[in-house]
N, C-alpha and C. Protein backbone atom coordinates (compact mmCIF):
# COMPACT_ATOMS: atom_id res chain seq x y z
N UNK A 1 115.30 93.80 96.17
CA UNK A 1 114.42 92.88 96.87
C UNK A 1 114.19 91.63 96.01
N UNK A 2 113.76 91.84 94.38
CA UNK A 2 114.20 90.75 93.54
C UNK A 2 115.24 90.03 93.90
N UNK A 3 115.98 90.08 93.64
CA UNK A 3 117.41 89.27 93.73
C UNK A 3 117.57 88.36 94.80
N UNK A 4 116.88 89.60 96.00
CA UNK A 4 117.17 88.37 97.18
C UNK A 4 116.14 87.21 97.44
N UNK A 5 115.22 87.90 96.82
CA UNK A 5 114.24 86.60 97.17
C UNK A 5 114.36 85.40 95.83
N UNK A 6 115.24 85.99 94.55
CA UNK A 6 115.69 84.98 94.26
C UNK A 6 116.52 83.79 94.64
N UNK A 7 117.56 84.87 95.43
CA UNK A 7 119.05 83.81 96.01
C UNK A 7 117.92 82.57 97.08
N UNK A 8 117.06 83.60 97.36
CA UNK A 8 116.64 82.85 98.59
C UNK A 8 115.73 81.19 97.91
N UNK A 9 114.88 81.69 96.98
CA UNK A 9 113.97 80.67 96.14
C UNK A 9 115.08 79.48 95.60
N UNK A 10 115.97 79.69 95.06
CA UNK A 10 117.26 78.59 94.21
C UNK A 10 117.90 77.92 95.46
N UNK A 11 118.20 79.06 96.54
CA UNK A 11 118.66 77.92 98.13
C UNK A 11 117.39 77.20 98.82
N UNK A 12 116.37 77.30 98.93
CA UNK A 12 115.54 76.27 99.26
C UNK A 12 114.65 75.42 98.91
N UNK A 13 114.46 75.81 97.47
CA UNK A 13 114.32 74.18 96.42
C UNK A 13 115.49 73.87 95.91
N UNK A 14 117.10 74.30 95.86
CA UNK A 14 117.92 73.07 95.95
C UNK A 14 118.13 72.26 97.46
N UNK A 15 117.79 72.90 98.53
CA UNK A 15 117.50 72.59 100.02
C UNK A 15 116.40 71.60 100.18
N UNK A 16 115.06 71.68 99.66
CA UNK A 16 113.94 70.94 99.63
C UNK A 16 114.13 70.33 98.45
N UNK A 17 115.13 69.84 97.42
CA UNK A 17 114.86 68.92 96.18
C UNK A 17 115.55 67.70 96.96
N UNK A 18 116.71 68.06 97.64
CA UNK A 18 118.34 67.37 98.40
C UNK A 18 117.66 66.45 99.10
N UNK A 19 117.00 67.16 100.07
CA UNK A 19 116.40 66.30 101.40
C UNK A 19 114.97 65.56 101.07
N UNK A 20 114.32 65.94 99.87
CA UNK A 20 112.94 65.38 99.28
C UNK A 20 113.30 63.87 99.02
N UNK A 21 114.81 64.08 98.03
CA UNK A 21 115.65 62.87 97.32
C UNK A 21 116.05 62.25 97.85
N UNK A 22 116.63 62.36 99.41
CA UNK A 22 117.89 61.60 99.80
C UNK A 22 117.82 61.25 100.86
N UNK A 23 116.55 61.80 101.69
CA UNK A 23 116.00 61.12 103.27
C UNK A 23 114.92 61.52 103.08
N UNK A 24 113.83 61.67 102.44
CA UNK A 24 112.37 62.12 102.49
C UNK A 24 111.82 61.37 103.93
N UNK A 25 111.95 60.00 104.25
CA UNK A 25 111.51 59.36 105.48
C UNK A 25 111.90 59.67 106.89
N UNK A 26 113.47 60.39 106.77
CA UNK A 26 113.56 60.65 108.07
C UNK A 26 112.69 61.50 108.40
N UNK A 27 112.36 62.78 108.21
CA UNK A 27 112.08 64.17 108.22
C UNK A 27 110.78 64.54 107.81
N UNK A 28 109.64 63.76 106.83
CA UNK A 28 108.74 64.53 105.96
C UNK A 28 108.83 65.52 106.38
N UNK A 29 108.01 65.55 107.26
CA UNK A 29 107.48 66.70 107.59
C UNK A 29 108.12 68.47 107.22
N UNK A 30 109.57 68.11 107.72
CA UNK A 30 110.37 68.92 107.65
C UNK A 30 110.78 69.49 106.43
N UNK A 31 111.06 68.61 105.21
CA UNK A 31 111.17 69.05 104.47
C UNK A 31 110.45 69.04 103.33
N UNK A 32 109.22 68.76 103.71
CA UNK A 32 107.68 69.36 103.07
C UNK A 32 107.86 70.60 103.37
N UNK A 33 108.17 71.54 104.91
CA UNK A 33 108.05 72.49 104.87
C UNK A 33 108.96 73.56 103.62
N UNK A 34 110.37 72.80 103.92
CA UNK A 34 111.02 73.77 102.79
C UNK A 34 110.75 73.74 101.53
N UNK A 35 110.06 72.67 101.43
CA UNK A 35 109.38 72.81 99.45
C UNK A 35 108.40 73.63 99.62
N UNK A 36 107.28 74.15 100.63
CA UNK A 36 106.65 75.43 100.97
C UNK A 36 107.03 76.43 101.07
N UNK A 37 108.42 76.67 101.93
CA UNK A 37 109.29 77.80 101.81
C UNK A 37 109.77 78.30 100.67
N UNK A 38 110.52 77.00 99.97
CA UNK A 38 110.71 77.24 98.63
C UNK A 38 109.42 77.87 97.35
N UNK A 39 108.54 77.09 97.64
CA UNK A 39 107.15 77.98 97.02
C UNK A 39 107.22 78.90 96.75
N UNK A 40 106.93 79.34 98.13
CA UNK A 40 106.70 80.83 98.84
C UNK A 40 107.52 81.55 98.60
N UNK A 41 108.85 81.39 98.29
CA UNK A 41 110.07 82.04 97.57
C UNK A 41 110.04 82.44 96.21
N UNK A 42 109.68 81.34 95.57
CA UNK A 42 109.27 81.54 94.31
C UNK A 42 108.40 82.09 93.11
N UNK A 43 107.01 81.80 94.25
CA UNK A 43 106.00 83.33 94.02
C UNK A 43 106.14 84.58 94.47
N UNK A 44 106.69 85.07 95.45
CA UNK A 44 106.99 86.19 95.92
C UNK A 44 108.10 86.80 94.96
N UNK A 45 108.87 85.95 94.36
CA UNK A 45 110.16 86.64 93.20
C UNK A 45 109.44 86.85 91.94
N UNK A 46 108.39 86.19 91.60
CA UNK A 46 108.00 86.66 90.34
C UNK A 46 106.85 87.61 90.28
N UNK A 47 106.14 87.65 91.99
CA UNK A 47 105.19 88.48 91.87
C UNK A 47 106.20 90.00 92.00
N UNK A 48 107.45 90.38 92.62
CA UNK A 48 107.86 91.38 93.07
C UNK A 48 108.29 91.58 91.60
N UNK A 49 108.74 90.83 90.31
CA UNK A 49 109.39 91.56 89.43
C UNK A 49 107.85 91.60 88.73
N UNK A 50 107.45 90.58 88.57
CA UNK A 50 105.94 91.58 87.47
C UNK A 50 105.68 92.67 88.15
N UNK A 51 105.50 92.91 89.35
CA UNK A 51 105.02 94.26 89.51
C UNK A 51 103.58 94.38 89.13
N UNK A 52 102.68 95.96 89.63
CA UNK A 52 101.61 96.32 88.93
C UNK A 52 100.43 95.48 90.07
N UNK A 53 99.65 96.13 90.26
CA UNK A 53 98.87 95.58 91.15
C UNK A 53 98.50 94.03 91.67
N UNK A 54 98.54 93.46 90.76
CA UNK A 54 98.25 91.79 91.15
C UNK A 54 99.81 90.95 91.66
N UNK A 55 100.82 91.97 90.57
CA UNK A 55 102.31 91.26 92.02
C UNK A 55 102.11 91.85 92.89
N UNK A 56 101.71 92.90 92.96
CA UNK A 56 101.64 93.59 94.74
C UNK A 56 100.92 92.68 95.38
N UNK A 57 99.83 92.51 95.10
CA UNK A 57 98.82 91.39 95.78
C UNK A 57 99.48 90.27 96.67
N UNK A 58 100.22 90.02 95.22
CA UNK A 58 100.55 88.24 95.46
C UNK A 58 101.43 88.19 96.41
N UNK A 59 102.57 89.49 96.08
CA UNK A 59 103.92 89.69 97.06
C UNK A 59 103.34 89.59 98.38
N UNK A 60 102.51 90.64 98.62
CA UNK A 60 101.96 90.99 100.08
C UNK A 60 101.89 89.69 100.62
N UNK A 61 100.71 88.68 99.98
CA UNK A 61 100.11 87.84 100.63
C UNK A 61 101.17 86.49 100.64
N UNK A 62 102.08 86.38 99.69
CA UNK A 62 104.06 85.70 99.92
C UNK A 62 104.30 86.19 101.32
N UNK A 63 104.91 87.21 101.30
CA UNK A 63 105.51 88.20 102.38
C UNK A 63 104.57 87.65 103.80
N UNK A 64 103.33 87.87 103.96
CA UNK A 64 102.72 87.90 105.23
C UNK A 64 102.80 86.12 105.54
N UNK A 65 102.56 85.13 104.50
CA UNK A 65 102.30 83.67 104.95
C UNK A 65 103.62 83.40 104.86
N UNK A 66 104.59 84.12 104.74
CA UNK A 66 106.17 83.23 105.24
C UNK A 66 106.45 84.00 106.04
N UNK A 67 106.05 85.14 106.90
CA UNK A 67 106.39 85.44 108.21
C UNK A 67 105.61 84.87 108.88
N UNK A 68 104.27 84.58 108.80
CA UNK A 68 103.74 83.68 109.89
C UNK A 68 104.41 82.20 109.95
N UNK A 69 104.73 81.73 108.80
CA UNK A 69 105.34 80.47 108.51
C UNK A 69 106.53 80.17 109.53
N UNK A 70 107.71 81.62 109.46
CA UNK A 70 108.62 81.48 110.20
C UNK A 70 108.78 82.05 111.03
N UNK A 71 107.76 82.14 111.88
CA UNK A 71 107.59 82.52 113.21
C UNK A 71 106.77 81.00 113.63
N UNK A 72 105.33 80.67 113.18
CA UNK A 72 105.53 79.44 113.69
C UNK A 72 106.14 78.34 113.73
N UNK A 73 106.72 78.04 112.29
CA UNK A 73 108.11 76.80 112.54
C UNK A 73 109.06 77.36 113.75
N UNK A 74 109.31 78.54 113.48
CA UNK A 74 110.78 79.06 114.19
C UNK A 74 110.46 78.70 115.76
N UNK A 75 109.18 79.03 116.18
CA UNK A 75 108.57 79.32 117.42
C UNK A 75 108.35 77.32 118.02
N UNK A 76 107.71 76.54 117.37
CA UNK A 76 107.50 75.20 117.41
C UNK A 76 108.86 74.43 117.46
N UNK A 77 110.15 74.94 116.51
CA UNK A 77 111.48 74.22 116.45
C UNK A 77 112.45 74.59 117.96
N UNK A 78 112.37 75.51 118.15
CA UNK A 78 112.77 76.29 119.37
C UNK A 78 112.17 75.30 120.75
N UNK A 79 111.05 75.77 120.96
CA UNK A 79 109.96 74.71 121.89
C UNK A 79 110.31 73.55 122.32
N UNK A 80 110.19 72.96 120.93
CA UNK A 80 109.26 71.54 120.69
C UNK A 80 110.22 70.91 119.40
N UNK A 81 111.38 70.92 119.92
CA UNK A 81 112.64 70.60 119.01
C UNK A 81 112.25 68.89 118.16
N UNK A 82 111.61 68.32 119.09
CA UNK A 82 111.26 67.00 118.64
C UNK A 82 110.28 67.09 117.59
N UNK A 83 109.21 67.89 117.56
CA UNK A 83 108.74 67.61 116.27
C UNK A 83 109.52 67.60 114.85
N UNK A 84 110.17 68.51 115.22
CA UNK A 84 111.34 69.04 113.56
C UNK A 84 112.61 67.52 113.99
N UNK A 85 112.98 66.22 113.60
CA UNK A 85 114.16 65.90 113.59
C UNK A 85 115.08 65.88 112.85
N UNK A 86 115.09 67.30 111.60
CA UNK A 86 115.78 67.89 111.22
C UNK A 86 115.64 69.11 110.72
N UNK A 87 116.00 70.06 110.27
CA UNK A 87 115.96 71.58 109.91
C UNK A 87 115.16 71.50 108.93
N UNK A 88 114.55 72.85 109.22
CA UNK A 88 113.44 73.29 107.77
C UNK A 88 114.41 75.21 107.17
N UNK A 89 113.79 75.22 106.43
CA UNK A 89 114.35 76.73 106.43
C UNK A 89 113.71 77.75 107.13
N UNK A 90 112.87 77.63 107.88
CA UNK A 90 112.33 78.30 108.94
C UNK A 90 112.96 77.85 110.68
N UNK A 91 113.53 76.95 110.25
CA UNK A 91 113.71 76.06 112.00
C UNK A 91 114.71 77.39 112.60
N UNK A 92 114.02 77.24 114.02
CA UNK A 92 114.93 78.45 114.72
C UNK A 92 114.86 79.39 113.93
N UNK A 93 114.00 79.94 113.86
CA UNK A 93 113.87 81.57 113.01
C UNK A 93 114.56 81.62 111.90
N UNK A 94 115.20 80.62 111.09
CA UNK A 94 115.91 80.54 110.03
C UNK A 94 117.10 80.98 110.52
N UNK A 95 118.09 80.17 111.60
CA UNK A 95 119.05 80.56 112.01
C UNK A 95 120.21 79.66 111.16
N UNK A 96 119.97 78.87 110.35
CA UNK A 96 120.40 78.23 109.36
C UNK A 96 121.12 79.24 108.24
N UNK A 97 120.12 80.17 108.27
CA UNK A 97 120.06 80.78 106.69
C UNK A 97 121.00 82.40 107.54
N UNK A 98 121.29 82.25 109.01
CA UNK A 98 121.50 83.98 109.07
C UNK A 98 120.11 84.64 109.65
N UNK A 99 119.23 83.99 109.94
CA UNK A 99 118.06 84.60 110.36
C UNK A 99 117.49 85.52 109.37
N UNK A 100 117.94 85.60 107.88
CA UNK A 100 117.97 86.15 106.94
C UNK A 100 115.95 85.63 106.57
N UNK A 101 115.79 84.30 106.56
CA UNK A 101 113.92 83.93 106.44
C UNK A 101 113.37 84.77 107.40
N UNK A 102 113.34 84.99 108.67
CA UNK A 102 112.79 86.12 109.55
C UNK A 102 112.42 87.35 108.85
N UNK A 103 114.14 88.36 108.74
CA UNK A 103 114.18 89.85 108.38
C UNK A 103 113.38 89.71 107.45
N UNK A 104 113.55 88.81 106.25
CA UNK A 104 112.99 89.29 104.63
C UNK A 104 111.94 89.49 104.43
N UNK A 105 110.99 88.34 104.93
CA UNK A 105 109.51 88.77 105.08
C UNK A 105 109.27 90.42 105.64
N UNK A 106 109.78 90.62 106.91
CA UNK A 106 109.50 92.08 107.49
C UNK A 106 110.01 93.09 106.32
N UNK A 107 111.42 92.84 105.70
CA UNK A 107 111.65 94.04 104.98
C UNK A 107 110.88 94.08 103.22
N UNK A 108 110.35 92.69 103.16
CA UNK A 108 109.50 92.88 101.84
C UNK A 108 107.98 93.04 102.04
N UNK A 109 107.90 93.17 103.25
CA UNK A 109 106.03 94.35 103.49
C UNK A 109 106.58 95.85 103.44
N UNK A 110 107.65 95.66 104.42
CA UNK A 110 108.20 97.12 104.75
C UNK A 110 108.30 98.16 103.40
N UNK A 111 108.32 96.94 102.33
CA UNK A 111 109.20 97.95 101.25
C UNK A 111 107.96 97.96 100.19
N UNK A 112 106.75 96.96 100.06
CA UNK A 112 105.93 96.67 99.24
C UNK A 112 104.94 98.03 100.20
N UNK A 113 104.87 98.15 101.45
CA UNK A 113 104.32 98.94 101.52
C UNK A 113 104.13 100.66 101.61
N UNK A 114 105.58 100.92 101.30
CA UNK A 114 106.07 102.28 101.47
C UNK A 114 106.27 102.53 99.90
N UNK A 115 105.90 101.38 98.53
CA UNK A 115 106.31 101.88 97.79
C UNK A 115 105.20 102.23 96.98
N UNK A 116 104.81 103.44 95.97
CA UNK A 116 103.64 103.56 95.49
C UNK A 116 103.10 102.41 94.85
N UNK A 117 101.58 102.59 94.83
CA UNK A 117 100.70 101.43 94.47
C UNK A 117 100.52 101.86 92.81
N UNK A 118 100.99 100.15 92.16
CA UNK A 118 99.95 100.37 90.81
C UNK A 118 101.33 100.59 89.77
């Protein structure tokens, strides 16, 4: 689960550094979100390898605000295509990425919560 939420953290702050640098005006919005995604990637990888109650914490609360994240981008880009006029790593359920931003959130509660505490 490490690993992937690493691959995932290094693809969307080099994703949100690209588009921050090189069209920040077309898009803000958009790719404000993936420097959030990217965040959110990034705490969730270091809370899952510290481990021990306070990464559990942190993971959980990673895990739950980037599934709501990419369910509402995913849900708003889908819709309401005009707000996004370009991709976030959530746009379309993260159909960019493989729909891979969707599953991960579900399978890193799934797994933070079936695994003993502490």
């Amino acid at each position: 689960m490490v690993a992937v939420y690493l691959l995932f953290a290094v693809a969307a702050s080099a994703r949100a550094g690209v588009q921050i640098a090189t069209k920040f005006a077309e898009a803000p919005v958009a790719y404000l979100l993936s420097a959030l995604a990217a965040a959110i990637y990034i705490a969730a990888t270091v809370a899952l390898a510290r481990g021990g109650t306070t990464g559990r914490r942190v993971a959980l609360a990673c895990c739950s605000v980037e599934l709501l994240g990419v369910l509402a981008v995913g849900f708003l880009s889908v819709f309401d295509a005009a707000l996004f006029p370009d991709d976030t790593v959530w746009s379309d359920f993260g159909q960019g990425y493989g729909y891979v931003p969707l599953v991960l959130p579900v399978l890193g509660l799934l797994w933070l919560l079936r695994r003993p505490r502490g």
